[in-house]
N, C-alpha and C. Protein backbone atom coordinates (compact mmCIF):
# COMPACT_ATOMS: atom_id res chain seq x y z
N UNK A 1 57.08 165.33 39.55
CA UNK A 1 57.38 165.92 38.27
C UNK A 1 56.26 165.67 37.27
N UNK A 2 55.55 164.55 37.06
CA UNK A 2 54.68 164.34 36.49
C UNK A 2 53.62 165.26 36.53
N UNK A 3 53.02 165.50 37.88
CA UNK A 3 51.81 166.79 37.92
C UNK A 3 52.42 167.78 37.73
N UNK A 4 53.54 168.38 37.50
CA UNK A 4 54.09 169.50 37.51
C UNK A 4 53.82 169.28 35.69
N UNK A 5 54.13 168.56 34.77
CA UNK A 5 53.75 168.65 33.55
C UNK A 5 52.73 168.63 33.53
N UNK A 6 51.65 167.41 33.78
CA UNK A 6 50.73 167.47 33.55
C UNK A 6 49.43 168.77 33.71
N UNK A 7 49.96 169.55 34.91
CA UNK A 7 49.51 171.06 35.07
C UNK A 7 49.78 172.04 34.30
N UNK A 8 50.60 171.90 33.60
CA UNK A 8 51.56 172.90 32.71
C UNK A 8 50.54 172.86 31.38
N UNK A 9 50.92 171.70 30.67
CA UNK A 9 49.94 171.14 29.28
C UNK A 9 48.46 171.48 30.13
N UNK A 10 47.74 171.52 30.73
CA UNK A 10 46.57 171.88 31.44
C UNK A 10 45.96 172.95 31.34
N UNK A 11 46.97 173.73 31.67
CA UNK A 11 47.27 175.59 31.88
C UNK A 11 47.03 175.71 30.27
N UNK A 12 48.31 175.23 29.71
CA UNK A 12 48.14 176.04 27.91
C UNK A 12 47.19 175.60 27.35
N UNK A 13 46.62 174.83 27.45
CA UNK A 13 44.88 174.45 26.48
C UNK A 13 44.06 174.99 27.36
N UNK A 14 44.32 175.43 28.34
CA UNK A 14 42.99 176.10 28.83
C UNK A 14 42.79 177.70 28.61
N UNK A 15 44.50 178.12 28.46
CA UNK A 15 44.64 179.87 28.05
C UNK A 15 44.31 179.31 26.54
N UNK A 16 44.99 178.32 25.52
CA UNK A 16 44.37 178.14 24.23
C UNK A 16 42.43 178.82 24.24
N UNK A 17 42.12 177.74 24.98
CA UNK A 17 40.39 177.99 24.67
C UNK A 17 39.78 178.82 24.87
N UNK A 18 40.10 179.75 25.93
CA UNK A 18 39.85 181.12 26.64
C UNK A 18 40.11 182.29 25.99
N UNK A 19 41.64 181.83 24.93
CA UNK A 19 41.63 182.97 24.34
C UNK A 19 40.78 183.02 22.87
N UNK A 20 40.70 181.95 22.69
CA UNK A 20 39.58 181.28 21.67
C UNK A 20 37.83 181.73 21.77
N UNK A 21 37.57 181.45 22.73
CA UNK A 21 36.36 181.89 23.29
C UNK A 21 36.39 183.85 23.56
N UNK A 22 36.65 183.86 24.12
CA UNK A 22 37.43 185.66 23.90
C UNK A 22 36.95 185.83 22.34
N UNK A 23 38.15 185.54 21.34
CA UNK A 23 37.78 185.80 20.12
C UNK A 23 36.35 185.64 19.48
N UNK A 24 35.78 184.09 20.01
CA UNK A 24 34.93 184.51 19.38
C UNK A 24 33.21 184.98 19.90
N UNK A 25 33.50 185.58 21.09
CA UNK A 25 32.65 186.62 21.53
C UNK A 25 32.79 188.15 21.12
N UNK A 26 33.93 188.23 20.58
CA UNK A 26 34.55 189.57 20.33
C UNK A 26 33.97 189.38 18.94
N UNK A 27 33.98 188.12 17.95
CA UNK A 27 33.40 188.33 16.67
C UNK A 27 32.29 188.11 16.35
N UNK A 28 31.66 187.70 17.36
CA UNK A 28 30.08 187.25 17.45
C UNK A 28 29.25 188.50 17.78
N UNK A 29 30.13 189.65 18.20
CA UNK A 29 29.16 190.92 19.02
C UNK A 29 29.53 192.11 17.74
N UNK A 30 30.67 191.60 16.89
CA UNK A 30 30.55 192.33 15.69
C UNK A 30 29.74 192.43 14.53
N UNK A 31 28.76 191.31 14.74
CA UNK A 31 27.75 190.72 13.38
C UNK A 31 26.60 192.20 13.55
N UNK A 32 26.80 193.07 12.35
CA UNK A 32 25.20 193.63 12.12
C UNK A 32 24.44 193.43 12.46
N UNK A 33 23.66 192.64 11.46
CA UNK A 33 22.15 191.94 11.60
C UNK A 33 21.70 191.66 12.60
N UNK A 34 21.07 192.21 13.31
CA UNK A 34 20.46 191.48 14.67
C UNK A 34 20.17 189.68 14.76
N UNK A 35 19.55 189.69 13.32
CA UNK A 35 18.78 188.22 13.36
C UNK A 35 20.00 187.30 13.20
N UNK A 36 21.43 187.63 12.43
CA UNK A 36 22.32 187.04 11.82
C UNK A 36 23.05 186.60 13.19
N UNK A 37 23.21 187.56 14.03
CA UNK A 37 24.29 188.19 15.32
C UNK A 37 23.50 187.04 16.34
N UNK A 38 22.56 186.90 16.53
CA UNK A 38 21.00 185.69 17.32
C UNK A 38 21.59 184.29 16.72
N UNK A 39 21.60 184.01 15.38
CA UNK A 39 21.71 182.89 14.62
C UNK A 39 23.14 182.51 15.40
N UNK A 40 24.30 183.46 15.50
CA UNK A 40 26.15 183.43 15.46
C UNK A 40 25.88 182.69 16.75
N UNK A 41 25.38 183.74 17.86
CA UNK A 41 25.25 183.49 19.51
C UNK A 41 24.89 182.10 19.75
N UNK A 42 23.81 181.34 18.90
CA UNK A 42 23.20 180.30 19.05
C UNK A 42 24.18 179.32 18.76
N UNK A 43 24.36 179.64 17.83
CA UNK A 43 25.31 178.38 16.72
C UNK A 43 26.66 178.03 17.25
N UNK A 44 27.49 178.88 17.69
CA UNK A 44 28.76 179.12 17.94
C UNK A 44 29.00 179.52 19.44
N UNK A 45 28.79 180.21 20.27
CA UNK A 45 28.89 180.07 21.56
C UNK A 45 28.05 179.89 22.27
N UNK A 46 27.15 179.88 21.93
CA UNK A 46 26.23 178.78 22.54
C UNK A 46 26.14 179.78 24.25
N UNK A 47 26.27 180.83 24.38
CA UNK A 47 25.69 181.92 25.29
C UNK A 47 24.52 182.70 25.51
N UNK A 48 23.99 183.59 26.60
CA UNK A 48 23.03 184.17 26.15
C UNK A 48 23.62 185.43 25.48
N UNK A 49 24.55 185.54 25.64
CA UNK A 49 24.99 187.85 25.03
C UNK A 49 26.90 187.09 24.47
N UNK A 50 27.40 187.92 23.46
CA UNK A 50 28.36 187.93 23.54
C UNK A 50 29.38 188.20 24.98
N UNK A 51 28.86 189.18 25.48
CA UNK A 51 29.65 189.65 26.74
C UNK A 51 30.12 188.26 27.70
N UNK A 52 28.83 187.33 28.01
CA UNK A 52 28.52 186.37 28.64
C UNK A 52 30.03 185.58 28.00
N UNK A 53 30.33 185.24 26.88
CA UNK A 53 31.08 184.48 26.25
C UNK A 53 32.68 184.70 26.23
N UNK A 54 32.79 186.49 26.50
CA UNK A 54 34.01 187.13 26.97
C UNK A 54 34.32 186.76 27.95
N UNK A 55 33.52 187.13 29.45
CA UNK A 55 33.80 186.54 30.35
C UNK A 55 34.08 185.33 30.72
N UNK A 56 33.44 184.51 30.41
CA UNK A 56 33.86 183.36 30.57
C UNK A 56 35.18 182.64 30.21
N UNK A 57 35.72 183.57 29.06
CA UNK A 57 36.98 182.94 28.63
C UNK A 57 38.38 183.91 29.31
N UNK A 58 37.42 184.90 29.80
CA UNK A 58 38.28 185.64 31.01
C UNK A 58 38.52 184.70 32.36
N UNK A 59 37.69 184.04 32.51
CA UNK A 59 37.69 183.28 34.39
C UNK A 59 38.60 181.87 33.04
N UNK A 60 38.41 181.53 32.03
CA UNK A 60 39.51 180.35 31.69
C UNK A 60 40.63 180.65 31.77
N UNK A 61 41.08 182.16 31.73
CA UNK A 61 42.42 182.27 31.50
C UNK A 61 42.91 182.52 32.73
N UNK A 62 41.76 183.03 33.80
CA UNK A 62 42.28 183.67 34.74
C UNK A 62 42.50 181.98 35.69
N UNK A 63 41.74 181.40 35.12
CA UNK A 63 42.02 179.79 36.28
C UNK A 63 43.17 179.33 35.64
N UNK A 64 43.38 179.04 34.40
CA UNK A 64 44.64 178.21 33.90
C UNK A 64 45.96 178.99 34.34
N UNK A 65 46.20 180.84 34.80
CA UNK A 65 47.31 181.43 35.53
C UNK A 65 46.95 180.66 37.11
N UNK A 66 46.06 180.62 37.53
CA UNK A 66 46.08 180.02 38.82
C UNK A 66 46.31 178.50 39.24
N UNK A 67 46.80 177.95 37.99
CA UNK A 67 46.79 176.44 37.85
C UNK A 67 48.24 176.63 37.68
C-alpha cells in the first residue's frame, strides 16, 4: 500500500510539472521580439526552441500516466 501511494503523489507532481513546462513553452514561443523570446528560452526553460520544452513536458505527462 505504501508504493501504491507513494506512486500516486509521484504521478501528480510529475503531470503538475509537465503541465507547467507545457505552459511555459507555449508562453515562451509567444514572446515577439526575437532577442526578448532568446533572453525567455534562456532564462526560463532553459531549452534550445520552445517546441523542445513542449515536448518534453509531453513525455512528463505521458510517463507520470504510465506510472
Amino acid at each position: 500500500m505504501f508504493f501504491t501511494k507513494t506512486a500516486r503523489i509521484i504521478a501528480i507532481v510529475a503531470i503538475v510539472f509537465g503541465l507547467f513546462r507545457i505552459l511555459m513553452g507555449f508562453s515562451v514561443a509567444n514572446i515577439e521580439p526575437k532577442e526578448e523570446r532568446e533572453f525567455a528560452r534562456a532564462h526560463f526553460i532553459g531549452s534550445k526552441s520552445p517546441g523542445q520544452a513542449i515536448d518534453s513536458g509531453v513525455y512528463t505527462i505521458l510517463f507520470a500516466i504510465a506510472l
